[in-house]
C-alpha atoms as a PDB file:
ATOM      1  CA  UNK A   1     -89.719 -18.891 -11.025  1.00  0.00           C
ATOM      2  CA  UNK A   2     -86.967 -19.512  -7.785  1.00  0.00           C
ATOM      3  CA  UNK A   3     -87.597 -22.753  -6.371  1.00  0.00           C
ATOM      4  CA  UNK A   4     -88.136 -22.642  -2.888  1.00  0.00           C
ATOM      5  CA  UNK A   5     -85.686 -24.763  -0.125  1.00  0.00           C
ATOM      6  CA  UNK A   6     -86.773 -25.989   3.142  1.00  0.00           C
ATOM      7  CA  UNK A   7     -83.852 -25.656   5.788  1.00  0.00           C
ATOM      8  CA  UNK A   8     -82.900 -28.833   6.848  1.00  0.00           C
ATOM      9  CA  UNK A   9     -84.586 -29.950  10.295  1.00  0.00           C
ATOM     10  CA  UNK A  10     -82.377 -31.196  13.397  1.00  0.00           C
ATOM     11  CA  UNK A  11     -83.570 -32.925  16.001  1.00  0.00           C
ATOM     12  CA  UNK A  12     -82.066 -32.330  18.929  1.00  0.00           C
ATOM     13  CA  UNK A  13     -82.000 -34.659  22.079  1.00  0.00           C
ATOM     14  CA  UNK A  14     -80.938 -34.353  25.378  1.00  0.00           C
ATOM     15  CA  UNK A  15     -79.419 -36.555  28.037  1.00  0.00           C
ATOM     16  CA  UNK A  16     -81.154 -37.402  31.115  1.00  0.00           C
ATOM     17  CA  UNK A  17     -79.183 -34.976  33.124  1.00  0.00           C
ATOM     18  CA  UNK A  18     -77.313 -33.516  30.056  1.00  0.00           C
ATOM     19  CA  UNK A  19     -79.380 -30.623  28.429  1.00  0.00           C
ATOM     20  CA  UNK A  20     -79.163 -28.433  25.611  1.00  0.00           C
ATOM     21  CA  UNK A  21     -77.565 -25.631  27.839  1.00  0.00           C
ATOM     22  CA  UNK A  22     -74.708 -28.600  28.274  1.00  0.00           C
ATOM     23  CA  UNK A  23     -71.056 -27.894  26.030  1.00  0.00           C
ATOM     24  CA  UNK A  24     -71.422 -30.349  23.254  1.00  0.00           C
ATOM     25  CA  UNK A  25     -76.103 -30.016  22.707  1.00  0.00           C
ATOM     26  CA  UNK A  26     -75.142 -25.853  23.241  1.00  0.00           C
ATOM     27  CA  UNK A  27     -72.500 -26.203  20.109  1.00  0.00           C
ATOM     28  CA  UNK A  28     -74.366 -28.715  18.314  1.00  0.00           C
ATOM     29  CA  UNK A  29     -77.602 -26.607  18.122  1.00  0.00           C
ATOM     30  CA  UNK A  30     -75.182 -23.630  17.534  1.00  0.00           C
ATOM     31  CA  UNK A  31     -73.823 -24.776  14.625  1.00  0.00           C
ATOM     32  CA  UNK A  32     -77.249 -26.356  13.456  1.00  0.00           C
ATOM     33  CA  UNK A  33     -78.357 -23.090  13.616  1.00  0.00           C
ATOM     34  CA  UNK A  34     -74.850 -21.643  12.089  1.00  0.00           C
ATOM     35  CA  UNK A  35     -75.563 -23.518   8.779  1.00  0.00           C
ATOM     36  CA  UNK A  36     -79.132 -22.185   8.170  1.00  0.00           C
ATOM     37  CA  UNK A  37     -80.900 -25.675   9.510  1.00  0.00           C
ATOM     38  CA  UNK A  38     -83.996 -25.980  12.105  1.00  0.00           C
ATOM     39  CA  UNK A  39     -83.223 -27.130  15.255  1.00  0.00           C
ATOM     40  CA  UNK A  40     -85.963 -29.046  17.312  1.00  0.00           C
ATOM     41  CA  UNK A  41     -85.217 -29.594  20.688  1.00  0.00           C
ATOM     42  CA  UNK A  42     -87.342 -31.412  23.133  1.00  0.00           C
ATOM     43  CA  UNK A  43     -87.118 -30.908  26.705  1.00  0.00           C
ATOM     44  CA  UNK A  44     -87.910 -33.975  29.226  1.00  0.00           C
ATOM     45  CA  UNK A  45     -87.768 -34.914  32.731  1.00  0.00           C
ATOM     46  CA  UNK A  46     -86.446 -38.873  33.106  1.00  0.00           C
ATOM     47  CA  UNK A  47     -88.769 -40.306  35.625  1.00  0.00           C
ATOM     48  CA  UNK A  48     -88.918 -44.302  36.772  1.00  0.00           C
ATOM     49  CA  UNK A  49     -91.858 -44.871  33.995  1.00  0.00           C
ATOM     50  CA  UNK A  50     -88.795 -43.271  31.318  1.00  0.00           C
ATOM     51  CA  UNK A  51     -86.026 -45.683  33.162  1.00  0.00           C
ATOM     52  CA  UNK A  52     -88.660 -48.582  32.895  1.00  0.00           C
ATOM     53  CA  UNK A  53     -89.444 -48.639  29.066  1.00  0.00           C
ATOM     54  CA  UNK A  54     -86.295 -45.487  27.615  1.00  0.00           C
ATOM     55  CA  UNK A  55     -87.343 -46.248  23.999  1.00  0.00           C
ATOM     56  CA  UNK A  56     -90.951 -45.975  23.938  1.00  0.00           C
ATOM     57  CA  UNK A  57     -90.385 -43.050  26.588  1.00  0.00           C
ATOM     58  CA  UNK A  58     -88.349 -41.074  23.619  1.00  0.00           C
ATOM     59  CA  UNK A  59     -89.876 -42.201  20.913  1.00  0.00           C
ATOM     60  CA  UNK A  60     -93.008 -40.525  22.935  1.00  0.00           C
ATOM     61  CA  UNK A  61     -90.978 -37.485  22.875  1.00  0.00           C
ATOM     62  CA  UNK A  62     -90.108 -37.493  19.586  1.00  0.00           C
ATOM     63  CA  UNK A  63     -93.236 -37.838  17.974  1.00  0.00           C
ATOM     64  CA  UNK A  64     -94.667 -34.861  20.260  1.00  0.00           C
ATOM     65  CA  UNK A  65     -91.740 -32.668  19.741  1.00  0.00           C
ATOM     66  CA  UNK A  66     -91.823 -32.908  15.793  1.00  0.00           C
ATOM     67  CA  UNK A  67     -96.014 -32.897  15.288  1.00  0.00           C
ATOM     68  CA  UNK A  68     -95.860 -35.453  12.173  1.00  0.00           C
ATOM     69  CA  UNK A  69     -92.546 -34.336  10.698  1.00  0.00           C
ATOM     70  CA  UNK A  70     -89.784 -35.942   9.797  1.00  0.00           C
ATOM     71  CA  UNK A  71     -86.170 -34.752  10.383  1.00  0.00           C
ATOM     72  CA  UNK A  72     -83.280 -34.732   8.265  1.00  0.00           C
ATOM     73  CA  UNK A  73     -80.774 -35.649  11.162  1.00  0.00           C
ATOM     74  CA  UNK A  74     -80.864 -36.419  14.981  1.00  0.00           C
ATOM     75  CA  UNK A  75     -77.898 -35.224  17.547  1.00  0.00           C
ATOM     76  CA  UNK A  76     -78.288 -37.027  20.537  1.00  0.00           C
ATOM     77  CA  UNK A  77     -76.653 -37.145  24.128  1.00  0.00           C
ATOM     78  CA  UNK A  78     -76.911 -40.555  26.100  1.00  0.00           C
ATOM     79  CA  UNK A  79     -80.554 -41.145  27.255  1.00  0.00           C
ATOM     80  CA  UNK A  80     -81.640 -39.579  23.572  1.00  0.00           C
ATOM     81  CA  UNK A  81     -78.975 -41.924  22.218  1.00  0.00           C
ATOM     82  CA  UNK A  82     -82.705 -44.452  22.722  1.00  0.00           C
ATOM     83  CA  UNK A  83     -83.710 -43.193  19.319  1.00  0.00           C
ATOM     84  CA  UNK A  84     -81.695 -45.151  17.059  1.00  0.00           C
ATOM     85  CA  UNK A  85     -84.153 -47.679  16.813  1.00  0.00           C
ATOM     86  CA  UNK A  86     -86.832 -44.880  15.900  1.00  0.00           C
ATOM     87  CA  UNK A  87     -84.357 -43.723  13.623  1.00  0.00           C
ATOM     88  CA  UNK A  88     -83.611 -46.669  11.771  1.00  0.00           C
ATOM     89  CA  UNK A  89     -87.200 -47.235  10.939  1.00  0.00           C
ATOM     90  CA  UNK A  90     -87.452 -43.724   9.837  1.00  0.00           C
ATOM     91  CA  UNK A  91     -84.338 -44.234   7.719  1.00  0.00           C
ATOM     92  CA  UNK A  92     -82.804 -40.483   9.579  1.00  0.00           C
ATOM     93  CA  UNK A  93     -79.082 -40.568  10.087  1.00  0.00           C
ATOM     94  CA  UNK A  94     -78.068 -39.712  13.683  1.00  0.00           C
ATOM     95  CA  UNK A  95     -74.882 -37.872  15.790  1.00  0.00           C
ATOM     96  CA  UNK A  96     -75.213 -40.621  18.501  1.00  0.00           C
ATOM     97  CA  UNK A  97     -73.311 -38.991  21.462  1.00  0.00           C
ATOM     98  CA  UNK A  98     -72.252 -41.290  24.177  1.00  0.00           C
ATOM     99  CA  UNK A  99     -74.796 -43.771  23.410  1.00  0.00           C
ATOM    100  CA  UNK A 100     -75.921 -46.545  26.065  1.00  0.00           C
ATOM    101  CA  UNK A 101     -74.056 -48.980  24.182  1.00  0.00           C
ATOM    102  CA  UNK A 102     -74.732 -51.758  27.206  1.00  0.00           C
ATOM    103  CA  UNK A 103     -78.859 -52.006  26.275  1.00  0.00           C
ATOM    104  CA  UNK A 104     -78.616 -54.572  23.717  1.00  0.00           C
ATOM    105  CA  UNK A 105     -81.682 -52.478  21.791  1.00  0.00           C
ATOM    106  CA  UNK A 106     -79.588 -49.423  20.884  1.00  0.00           C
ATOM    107  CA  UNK A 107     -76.683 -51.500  20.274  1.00  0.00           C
ATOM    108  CA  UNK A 108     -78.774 -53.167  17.895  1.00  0.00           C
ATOM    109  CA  UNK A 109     -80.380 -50.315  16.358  1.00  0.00           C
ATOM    110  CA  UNK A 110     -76.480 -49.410  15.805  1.00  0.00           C
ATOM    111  CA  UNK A 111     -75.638 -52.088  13.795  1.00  0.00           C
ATOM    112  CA  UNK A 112     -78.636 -50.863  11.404  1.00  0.00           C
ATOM    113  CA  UNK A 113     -77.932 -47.658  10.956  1.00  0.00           C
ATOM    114  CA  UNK A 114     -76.319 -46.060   7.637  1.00  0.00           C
ATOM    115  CA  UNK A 115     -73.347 -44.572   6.952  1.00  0.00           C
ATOM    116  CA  UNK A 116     -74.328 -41.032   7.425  1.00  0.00           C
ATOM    117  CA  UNK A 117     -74.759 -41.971  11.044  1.00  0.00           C
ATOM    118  CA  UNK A 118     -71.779 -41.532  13.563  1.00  0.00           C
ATOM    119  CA  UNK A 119     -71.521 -42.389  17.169  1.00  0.00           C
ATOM    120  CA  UNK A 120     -69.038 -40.725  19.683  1.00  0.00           C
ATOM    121  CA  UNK A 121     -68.272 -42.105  23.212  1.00  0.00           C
ATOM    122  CA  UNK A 122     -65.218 -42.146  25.785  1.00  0.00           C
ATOM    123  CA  UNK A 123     -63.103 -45.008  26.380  1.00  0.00           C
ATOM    124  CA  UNK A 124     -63.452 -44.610  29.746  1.00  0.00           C
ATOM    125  CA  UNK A 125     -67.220 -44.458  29.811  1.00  0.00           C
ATOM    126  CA  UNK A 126     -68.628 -47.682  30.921  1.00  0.00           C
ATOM    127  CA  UNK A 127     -71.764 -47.605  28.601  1.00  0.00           C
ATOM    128  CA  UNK A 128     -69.558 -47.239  25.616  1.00  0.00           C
ATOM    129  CA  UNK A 129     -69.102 -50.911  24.353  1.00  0.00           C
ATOM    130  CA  UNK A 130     -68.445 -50.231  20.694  1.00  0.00           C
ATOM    131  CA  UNK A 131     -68.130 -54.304  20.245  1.00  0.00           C
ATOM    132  CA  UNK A 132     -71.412 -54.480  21.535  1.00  0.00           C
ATOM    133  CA  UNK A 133     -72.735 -53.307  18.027  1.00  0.00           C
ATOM    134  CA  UNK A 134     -70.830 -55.136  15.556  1.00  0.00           C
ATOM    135  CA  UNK A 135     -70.778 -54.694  12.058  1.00  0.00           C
ATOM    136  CA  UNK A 136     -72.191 -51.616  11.253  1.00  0.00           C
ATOM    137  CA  UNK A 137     -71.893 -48.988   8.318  1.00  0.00           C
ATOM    138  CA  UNK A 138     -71.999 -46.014  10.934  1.00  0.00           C
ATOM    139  CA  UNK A 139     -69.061 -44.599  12.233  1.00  0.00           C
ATOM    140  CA  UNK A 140     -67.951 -45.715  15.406  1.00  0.00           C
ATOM    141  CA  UNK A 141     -65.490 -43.165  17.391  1.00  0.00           C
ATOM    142  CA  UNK A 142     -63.725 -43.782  20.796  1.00  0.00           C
ATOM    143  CA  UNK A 143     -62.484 -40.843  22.396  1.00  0.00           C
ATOM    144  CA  UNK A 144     -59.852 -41.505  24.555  1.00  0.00           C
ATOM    145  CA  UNK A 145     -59.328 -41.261  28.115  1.00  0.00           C
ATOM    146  CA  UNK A 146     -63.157 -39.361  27.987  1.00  0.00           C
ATOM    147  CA  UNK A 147     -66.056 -40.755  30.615  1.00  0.00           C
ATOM    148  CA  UNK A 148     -69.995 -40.328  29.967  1.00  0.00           C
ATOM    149  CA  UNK A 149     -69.752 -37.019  29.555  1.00  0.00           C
ATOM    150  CA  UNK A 150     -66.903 -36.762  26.990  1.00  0.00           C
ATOM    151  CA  UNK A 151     -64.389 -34.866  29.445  1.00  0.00           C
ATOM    152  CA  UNK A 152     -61.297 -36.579  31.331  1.00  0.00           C
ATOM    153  CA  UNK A 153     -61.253 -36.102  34.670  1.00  0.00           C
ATOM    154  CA  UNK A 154     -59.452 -33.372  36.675  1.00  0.00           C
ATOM    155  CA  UNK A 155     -58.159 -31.780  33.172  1.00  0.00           C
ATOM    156  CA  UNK A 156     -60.525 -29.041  31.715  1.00  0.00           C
ATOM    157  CA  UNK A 157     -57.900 -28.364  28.872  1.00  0.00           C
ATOM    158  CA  UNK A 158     -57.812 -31.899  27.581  1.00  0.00           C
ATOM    159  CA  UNK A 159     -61.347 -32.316  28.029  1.00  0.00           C
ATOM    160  CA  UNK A 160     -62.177 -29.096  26.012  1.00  0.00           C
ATOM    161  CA  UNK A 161     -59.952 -30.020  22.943  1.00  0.00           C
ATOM    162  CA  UNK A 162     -61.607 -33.553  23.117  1.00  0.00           C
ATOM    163  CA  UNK A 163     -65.173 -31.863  22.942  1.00  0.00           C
ATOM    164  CA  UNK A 164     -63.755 -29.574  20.380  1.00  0.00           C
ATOM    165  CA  UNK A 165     -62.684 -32.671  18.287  1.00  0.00           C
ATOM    166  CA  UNK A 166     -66.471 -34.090  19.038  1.00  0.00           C
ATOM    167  CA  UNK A 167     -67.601 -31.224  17.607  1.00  0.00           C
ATOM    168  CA  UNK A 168     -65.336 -30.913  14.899  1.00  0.00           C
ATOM    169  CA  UNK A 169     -67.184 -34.438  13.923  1.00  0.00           C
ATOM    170  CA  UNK A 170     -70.828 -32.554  14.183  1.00  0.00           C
ATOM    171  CA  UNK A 171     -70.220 -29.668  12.388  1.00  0.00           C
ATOM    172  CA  UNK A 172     -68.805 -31.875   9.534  1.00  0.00           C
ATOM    173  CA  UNK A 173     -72.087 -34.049   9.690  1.00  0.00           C
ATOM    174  CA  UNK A 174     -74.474 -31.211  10.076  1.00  0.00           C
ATOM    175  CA  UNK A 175     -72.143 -29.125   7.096  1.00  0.00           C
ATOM    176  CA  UNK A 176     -73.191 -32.223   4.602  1.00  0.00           C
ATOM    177  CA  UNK A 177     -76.365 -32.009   5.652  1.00  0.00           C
ATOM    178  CA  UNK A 178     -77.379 -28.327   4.518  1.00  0.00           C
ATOM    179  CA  UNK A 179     -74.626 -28.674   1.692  1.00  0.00           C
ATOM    180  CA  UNK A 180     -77.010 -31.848   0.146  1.00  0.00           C
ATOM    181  CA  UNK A 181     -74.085 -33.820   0.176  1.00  0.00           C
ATOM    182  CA  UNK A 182     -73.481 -37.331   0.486  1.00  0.00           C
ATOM    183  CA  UNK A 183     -72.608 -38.162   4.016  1.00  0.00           C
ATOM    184  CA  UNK A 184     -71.087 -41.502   3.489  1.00  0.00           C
END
């Protein structure tokens, strides 16, 4: 008898104004999808109520999006970089891109999280204050010269081989993943 293997399941978040069709969610679900792996990923409109309370908004999302399952690894862009503390409980490694590093919560969360959790931002985004989290066994990477959105502004070229290097960092995470690696 063959034993059977589940895929590996992705979850998938956006931004609030940074959606899947956006460069670095596109490739991430693309090579999600590249190594055999499930991709899950939750669409949402960020409304005062979801600016008022962002964790319990997606941790709402969450929950709805993956109906009582669990996944094996979260890539998330900004506003669903509010899932680390969902995460952590969970014990579910994340790709934390451009995480709001200034709301004491996620940077919190952050300092929880496990090794085979990364987190990306630009060092000349505002809301990425990498001393913020501390000691943590996650890795912490500062892209430089990037903003919020990962790109440097008024140079397309630089910006793209940044996002490529971002991506470089995914693929390697997500490659572990459906390898049953170790991602420490």
């Amino acid at each position: 008898m063959t034993a059977t293997t589940t895929p590996p399941l992705v979850l998938l978040l956006p931004g609030a104004g940074y959606g899947r069709q956006a460069p670095l969610l596109w490739w991430s679900h693309a090579i999600a999808a590249g190594y055999g792996a499930e991709v899950v990923a939750p669409t949402w409109t960020v409304d005062a109520a979801a600016k008022a309370d962002p964790v319990a908004f997606v941790e709402r999302a969450v929950a709805a999006a993956l109906d009582c399952r669990m996944p094996d690894l979260v890539v998330a862009k900004s506003f669903g970089s509010y899932a680390p503390p969902w995460a952590v409980r969970h014990d579910v490694d994340g790709v934390w891109l451009t995480p709001v590093l200034t709301d004491g919560t996620v940077a919190a969360a952050l300092a929880e999280c496990g090794s085979g959790s990364l987190a990306v931002g630009g060092s000349a985004d505002p809301l990425w204050v990498p001393s913020a989290v501390g000691t943590t066994r996650a890795g912490l990477h500062t892209v430089d010269g990037a903003d919020h959105a990962l790109e440097v502004t008024g140079d397309w070229r630089r910006s793209q081989r940044l996002q490529s290097d971002v991506l470089e960092l995914v693929d390697r995470r997500i490659r572990t993943l459906a390898s049953g690696g170790d991602p420490s």
